[in-house]
N, C-alpha and C. Protein backbone atom coordinates (compact mmCIF):
# COMPACT_ATOMS: atom_id res chain seq x y z
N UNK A 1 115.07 96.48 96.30
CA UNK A 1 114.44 96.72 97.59
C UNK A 1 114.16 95.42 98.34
N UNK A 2 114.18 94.20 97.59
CA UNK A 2 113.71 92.74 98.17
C UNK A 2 114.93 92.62 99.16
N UNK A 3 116.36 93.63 99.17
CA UNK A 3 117.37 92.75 99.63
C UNK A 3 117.37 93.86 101.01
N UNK A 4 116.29 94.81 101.38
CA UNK A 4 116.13 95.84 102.29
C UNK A 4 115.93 94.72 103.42
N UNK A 5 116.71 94.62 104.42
CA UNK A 5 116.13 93.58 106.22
C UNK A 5 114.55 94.06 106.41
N UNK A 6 113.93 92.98 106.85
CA UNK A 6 112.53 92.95 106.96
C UNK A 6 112.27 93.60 108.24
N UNK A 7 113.38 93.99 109.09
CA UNK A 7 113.43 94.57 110.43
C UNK A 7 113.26 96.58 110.20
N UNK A 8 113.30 96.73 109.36
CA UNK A 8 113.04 97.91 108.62
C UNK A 8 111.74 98.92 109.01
N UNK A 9 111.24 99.85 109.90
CA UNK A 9 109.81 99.80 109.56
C UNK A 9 109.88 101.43 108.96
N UNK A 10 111.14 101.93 108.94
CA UNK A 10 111.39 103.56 107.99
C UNK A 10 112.06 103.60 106.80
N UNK A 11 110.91 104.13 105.87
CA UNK A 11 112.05 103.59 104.36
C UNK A 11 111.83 105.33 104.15
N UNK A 12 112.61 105.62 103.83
CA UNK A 12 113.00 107.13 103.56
C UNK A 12 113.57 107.31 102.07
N UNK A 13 112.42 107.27 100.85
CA UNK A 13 113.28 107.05 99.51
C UNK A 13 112.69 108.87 98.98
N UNK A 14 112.69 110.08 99.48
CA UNK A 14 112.46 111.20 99.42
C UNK A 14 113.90 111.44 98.10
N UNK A 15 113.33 112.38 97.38
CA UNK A 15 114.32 112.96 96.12
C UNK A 15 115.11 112.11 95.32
N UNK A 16 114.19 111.12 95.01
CA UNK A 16 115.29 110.11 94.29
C UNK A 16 114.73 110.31 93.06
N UNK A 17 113.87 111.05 92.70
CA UNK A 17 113.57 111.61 90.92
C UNK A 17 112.92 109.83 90.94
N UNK A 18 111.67 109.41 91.59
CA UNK A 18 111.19 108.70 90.76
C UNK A 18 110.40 108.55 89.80
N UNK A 19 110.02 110.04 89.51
CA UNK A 19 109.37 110.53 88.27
C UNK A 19 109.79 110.02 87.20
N UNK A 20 111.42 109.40 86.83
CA UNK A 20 111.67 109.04 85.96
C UNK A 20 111.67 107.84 85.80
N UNK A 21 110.50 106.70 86.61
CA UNK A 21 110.06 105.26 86.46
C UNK A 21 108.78 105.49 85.66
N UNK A 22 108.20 104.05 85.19
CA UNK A 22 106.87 104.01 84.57
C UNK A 22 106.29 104.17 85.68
N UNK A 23 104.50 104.00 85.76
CA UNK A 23 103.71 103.09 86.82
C UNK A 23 104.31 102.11 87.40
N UNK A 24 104.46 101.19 85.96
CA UNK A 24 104.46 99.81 85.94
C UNK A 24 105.88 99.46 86.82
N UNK A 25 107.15 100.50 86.30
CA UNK A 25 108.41 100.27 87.12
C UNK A 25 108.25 100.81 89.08
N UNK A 26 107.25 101.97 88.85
CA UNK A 26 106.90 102.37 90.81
C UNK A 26 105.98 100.51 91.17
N UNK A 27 105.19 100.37 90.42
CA UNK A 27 104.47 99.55 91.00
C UNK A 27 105.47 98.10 91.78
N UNK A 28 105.90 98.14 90.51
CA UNK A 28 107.15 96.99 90.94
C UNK A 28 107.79 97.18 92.13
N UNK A 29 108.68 98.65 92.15
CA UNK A 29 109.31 98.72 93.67
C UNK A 29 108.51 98.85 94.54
N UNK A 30 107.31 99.42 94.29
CA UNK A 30 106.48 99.95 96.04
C UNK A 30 106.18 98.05 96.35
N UNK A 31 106.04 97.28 95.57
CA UNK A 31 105.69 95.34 95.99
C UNK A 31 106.80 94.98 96.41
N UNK A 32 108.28 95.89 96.10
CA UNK A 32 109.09 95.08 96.80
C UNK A 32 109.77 95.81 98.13
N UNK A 33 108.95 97.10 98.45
CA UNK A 33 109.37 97.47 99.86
C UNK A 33 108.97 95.83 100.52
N UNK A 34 110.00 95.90 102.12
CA UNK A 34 109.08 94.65 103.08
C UNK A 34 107.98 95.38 103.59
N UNK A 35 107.36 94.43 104.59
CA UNK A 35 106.17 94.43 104.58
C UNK A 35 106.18 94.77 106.05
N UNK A 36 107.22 95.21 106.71
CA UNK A 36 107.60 95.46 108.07
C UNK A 36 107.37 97.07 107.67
N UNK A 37 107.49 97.45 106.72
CA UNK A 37 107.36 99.16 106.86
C UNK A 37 106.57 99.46 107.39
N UNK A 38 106.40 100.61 108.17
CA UNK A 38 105.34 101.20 108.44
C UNK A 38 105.20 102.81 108.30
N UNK A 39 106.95 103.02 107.88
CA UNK A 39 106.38 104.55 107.97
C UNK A 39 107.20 104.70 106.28
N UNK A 40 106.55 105.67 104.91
CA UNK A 40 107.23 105.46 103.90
C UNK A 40 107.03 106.84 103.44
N UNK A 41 108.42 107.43 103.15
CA UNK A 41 108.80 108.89 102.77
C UNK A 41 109.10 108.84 101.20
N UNK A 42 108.15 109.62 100.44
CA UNK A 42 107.87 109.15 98.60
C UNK A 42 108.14 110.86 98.33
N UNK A 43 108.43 111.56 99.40
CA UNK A 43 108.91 113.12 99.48
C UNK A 43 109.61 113.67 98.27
N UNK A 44 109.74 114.89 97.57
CA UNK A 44 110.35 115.18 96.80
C UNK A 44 110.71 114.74 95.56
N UNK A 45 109.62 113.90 94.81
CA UNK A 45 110.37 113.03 93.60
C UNK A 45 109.45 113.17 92.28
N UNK A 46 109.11 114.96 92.37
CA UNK A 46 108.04 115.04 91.52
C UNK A 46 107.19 114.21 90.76
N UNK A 47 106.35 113.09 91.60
CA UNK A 47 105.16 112.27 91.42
C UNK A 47 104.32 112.80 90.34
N UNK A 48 103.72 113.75 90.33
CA UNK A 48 102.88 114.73 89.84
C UNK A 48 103.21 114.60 88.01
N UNK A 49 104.67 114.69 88.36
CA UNK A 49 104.67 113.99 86.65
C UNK A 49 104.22 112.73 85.46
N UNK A 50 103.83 111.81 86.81
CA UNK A 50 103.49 110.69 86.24
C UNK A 50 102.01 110.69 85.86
N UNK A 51 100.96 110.19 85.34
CA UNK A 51 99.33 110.03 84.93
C UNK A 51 99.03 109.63 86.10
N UNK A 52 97.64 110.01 86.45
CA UNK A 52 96.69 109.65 87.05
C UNK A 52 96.65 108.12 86.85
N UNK A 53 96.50 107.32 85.81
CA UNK A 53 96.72 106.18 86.05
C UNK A 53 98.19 105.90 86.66
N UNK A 54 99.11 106.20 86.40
CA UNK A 54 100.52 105.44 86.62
C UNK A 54 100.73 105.69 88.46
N UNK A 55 99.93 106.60 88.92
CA UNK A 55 99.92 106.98 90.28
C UNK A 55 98.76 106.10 90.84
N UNK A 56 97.95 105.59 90.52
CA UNK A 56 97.26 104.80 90.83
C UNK A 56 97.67 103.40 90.89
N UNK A 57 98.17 103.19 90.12
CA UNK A 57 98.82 101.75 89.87
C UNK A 57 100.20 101.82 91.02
N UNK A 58 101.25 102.50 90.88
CA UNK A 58 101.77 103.09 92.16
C UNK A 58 101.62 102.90 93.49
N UNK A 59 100.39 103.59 93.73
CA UNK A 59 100.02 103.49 94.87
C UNK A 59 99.34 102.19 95.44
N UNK A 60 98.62 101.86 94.59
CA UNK A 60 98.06 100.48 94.98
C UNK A 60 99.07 99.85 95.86
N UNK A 61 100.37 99.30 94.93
CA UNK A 61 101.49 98.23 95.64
C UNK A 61 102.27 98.77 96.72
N UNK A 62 101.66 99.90 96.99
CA UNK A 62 102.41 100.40 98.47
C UNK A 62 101.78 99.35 99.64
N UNK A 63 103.02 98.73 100.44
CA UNK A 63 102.09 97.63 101.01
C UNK A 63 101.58 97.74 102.09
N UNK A 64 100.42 97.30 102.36
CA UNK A 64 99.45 97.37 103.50
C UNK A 64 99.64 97.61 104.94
N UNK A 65 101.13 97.55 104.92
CA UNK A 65 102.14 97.80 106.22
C UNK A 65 101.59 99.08 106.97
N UNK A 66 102.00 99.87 105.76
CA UNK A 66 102.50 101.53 105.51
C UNK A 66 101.04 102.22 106.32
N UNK A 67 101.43 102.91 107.20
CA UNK A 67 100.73 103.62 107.74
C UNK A 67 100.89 105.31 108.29
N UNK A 68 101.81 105.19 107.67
CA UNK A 68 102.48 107.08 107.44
C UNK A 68 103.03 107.12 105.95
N UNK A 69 102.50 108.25 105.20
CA UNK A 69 102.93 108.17 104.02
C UNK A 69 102.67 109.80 103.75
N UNK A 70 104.40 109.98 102.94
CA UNK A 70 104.75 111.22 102.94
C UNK A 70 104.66 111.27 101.15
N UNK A 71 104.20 112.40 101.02
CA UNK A 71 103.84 112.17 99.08
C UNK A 71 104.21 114.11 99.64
N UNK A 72 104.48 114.68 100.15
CA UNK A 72 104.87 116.13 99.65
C UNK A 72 105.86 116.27 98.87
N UNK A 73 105.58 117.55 98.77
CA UNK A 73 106.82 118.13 97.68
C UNK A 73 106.69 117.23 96.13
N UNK A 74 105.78 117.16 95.69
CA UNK A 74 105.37 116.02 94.18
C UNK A 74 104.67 116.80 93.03
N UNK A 75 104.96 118.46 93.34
CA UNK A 75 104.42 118.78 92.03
C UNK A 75 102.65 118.35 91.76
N UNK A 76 101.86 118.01 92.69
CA UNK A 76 100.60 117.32 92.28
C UNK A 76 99.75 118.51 91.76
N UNK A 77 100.13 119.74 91.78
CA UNK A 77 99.24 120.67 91.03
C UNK A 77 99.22 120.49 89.36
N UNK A 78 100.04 119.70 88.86
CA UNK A 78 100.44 119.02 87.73
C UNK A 78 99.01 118.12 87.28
N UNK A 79 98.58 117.81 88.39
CA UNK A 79 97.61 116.75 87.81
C UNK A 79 96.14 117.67 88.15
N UNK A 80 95.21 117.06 87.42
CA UNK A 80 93.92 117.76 87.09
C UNK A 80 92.84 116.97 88.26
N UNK A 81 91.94 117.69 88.79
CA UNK A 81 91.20 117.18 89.70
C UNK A 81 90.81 115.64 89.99
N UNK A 82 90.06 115.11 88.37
CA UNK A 82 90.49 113.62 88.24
C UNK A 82 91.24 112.49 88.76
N UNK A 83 92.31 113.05 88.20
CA UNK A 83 93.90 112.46 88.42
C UNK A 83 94.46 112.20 89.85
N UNK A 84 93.76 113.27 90.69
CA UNK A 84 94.50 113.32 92.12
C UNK A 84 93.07 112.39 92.72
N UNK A 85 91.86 112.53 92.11
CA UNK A 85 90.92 111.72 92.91
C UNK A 85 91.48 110.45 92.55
N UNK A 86 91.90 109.74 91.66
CA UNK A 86 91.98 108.34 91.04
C UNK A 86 93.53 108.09 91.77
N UNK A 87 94.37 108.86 92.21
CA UNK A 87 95.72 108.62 92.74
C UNK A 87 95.27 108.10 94.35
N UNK A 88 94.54 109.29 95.17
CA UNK A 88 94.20 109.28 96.31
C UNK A 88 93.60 108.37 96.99
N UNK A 89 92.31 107.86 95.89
CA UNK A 89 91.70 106.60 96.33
C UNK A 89 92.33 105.40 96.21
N UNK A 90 94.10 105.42 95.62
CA UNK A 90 94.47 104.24 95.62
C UNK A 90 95.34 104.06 96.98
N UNK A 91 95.24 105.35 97.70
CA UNK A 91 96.45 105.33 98.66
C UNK A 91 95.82 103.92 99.66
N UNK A 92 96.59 102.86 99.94
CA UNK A 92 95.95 101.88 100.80
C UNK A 92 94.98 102.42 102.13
N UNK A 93 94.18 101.86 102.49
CA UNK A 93 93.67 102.27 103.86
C UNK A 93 94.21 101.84 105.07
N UNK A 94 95.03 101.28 104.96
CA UNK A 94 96.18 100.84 106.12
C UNK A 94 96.56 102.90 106.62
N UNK A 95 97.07 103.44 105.74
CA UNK A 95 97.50 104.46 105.98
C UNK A 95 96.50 105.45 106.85
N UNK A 96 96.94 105.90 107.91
CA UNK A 96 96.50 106.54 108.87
C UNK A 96 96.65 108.26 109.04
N UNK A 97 98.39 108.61 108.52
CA UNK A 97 99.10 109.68 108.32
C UNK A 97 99.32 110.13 106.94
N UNK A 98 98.90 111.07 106.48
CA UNK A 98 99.30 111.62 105.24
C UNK A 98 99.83 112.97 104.51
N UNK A 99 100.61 113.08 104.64
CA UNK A 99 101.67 114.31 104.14
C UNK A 99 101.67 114.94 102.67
N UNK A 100 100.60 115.75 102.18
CA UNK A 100 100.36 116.62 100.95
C UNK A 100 100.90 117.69 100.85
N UNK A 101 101.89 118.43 102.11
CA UNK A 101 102.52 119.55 101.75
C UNK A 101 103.07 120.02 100.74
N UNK A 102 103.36 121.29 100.61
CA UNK A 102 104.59 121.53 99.42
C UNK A 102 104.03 120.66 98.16
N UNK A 103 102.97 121.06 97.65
CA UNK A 103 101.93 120.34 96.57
C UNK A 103 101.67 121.24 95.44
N UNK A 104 101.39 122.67 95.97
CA UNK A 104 101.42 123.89 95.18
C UNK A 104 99.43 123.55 95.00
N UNK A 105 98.97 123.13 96.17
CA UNK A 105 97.65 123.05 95.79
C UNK A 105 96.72 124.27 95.07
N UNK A 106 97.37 125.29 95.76
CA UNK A 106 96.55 126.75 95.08
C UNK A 106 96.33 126.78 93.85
N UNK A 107 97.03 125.92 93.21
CA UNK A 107 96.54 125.89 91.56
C UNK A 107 95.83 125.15 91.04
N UNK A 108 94.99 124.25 92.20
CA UNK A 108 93.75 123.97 91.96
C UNK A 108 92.89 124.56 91.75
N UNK A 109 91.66 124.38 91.37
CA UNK A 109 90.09 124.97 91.55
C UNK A 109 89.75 123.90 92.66
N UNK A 110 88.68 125.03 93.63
CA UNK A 110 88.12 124.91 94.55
C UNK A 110 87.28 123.41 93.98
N UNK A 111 86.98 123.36 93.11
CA UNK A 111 85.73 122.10 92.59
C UNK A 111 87.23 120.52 92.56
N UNK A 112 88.24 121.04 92.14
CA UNK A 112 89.19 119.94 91.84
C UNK A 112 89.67 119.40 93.25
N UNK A 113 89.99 120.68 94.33
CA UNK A 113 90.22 120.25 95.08
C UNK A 113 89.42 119.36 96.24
N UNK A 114 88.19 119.85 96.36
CA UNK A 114 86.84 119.15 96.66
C UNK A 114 87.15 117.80 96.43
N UNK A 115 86.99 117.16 94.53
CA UNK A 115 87.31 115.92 94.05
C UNK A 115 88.76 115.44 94.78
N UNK A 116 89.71 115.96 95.05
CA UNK A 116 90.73 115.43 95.54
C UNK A 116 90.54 114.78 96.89
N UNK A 117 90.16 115.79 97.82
CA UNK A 117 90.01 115.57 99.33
C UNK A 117 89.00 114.90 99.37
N UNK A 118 87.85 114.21 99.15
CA UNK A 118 86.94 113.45 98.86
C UNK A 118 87.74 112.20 99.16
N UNK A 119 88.34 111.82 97.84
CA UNK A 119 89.43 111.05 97.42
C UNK A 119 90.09 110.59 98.48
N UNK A 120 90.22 110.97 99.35
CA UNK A 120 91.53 110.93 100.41
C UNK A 120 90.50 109.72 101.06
N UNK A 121 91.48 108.56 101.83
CA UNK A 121 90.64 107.33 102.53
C UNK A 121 90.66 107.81 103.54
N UNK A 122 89.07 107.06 104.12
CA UNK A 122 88.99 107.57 105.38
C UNK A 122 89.38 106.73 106.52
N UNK A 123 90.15 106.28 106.30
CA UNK A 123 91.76 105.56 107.59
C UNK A 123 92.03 107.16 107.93
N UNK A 124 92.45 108.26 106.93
CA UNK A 124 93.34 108.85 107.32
C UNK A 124 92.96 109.68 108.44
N UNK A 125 93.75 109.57 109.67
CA UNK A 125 93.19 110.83 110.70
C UNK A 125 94.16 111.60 111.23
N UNK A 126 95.30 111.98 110.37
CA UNK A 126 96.24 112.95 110.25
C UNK A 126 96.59 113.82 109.15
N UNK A 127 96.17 114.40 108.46
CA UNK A 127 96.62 115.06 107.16
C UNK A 127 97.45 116.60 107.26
N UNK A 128 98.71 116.52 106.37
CA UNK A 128 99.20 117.45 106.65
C UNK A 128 99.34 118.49 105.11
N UNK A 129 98.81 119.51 104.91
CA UNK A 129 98.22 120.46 103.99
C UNK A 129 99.34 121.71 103.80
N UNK A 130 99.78 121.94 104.55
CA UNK A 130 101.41 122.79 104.75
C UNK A 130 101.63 122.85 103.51
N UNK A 131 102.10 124.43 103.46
CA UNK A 131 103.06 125.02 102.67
C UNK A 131 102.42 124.85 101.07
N UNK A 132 100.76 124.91 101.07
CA UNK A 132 100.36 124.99 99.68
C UNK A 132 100.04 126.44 99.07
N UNK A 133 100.29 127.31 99.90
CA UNK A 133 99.83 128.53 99.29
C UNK A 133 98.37 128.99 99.27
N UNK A 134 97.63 128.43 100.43
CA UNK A 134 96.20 128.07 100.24
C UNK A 134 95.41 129.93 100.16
N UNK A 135 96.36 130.58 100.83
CA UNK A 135 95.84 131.62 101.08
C UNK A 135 95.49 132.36 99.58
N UNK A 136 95.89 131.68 98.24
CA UNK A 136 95.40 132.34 96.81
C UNK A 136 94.38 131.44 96.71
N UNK A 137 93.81 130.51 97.34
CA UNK A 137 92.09 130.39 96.97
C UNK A 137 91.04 131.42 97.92
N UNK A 138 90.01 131.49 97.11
CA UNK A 138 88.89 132.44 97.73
C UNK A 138 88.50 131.40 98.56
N UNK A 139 87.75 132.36 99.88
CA UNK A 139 86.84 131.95 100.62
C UNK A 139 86.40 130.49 100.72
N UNK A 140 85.31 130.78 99.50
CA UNK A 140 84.47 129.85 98.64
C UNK A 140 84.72 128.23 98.55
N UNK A 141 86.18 128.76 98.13
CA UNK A 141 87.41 127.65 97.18
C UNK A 141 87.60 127.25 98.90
N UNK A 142 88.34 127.63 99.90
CA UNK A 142 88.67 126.97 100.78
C UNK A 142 87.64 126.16 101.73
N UNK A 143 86.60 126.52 102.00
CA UNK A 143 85.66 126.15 102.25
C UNK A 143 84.74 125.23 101.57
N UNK A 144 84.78 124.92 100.39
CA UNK A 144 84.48 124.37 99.32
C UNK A 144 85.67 122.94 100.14
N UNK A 145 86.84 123.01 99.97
CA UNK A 145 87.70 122.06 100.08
C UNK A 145 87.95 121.40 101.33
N UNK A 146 88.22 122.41 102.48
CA UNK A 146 87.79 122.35 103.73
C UNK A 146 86.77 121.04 103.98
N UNK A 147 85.61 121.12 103.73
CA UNK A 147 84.19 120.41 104.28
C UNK A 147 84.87 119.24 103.24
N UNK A 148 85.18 118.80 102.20
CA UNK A 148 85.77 117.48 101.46
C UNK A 148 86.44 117.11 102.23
N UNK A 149 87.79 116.73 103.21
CA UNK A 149 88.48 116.24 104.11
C UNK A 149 88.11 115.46 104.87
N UNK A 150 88.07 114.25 104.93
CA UNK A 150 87.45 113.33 105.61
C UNK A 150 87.38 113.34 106.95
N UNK A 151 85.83 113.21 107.41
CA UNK A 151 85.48 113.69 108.96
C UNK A 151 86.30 112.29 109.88
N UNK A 152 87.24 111.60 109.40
CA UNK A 152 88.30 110.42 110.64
C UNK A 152 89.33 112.03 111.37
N UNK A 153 89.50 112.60 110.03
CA UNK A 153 90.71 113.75 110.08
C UNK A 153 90.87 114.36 111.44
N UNK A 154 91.56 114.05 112.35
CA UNK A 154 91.57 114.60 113.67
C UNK A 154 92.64 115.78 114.00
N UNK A 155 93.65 115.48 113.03
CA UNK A 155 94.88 116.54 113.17
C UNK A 155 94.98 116.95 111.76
N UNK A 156 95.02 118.07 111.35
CA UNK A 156 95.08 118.99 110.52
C UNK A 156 96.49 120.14 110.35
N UNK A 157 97.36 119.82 109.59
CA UNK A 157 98.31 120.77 109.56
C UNK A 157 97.97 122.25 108.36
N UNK A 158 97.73 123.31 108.53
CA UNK A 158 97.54 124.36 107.42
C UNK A 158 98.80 125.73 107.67
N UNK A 159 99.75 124.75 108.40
CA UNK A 159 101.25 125.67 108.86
C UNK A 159 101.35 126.47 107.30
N UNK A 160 101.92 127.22 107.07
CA UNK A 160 102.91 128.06 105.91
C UNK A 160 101.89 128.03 104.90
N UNK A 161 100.81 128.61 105.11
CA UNK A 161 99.51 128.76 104.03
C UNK A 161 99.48 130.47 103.97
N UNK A 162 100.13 131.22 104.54
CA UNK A 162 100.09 132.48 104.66
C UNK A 162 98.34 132.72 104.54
N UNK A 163 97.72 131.92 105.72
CA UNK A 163 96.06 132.30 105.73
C UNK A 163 96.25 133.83 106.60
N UNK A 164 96.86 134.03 107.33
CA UNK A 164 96.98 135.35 107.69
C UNK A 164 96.05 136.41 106.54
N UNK A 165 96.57 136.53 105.20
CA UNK A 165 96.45 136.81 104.40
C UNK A 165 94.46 137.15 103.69
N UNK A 166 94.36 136.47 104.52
CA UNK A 166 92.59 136.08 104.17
C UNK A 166 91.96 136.98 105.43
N UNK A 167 91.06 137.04 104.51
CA UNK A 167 90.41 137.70 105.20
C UNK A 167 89.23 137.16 105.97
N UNK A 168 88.24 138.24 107.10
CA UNK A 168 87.36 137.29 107.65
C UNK A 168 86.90 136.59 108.66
């Protein structure tokens, strides 16, 4: 990635299975994106497989550039409330935009997801929540998770949640 032009500010590395790096090997590449990025697509590469630490460490070396960051489609229902708080709080605060879709969040508990969205920095004042299936948490559970989302949050995506579904 060191040999990527520094004129670069869209790195689009979506479905490249980096599930199958350590931490220690993500940490390495996210230090050698440039530092001209600003917008970074981590889309599709079931993340979710890696530890709570190794996503932390991960995320850290995403560099301070990055101010749109796409982590959907990562399997993160994989990880336990913990895990996504200790991932989340590493996302840099440079980042402004953040893309959790296609997460399969519904297989959280309302209490995990709480710890997650907590988690989330409060740079972020775009979050996009799409396509988690939210409509199989209760009430309770969404509302519970809901009020965790950091009050910067100005745009809110909850597209393809089949909330229709809810009642209320």
């Amino acid at each position: 990635f060191q040999a990527i032009p520094n004129n670069v500010t869209s790195l689009n590395l979506s479905g490249n299975f980096l599930d199958n790096k350590t931490g220690g090997e993500l940490e390495q590449v996210f230090k050698a994106i440039p530092n001209g990025v600003t917008s970074l697509d981590l889309s599709w590469n079931h993340l979710g497989n890696r530890t709570g630490d190794e996503l932390e460490q991960a995320f850290q070396a995403i560099p301070n550039s990055v101010t749109s960051l796409d982590l959907s489609g990562n399997h993160f229902d994989n990880k336990s409330g913990n895990e996504l708080e200790q991932a989340f709080k590493a996302i840099p605060n440079s980042v402004t935009s953040l893309d959790l879709g296609w997460n399969h969040l519904d297989k959280k508990t309302g209490d995990e997801l709480e710890q997650a969205f907590k988690a989330i920095p409060n740079s972020i004042t775009s979050l996009n929540l799409s396509g988690n299936h939210l409509d199989q948490k209760t009430g309770d559970e969404l509302v519970q998770a809901f009020q965790a989302i950091p009050n910067n949050v100005t745009s809110l995506d909850l597209s393809w949640n089949h909330l229709g579904n809810k009642t209320g």
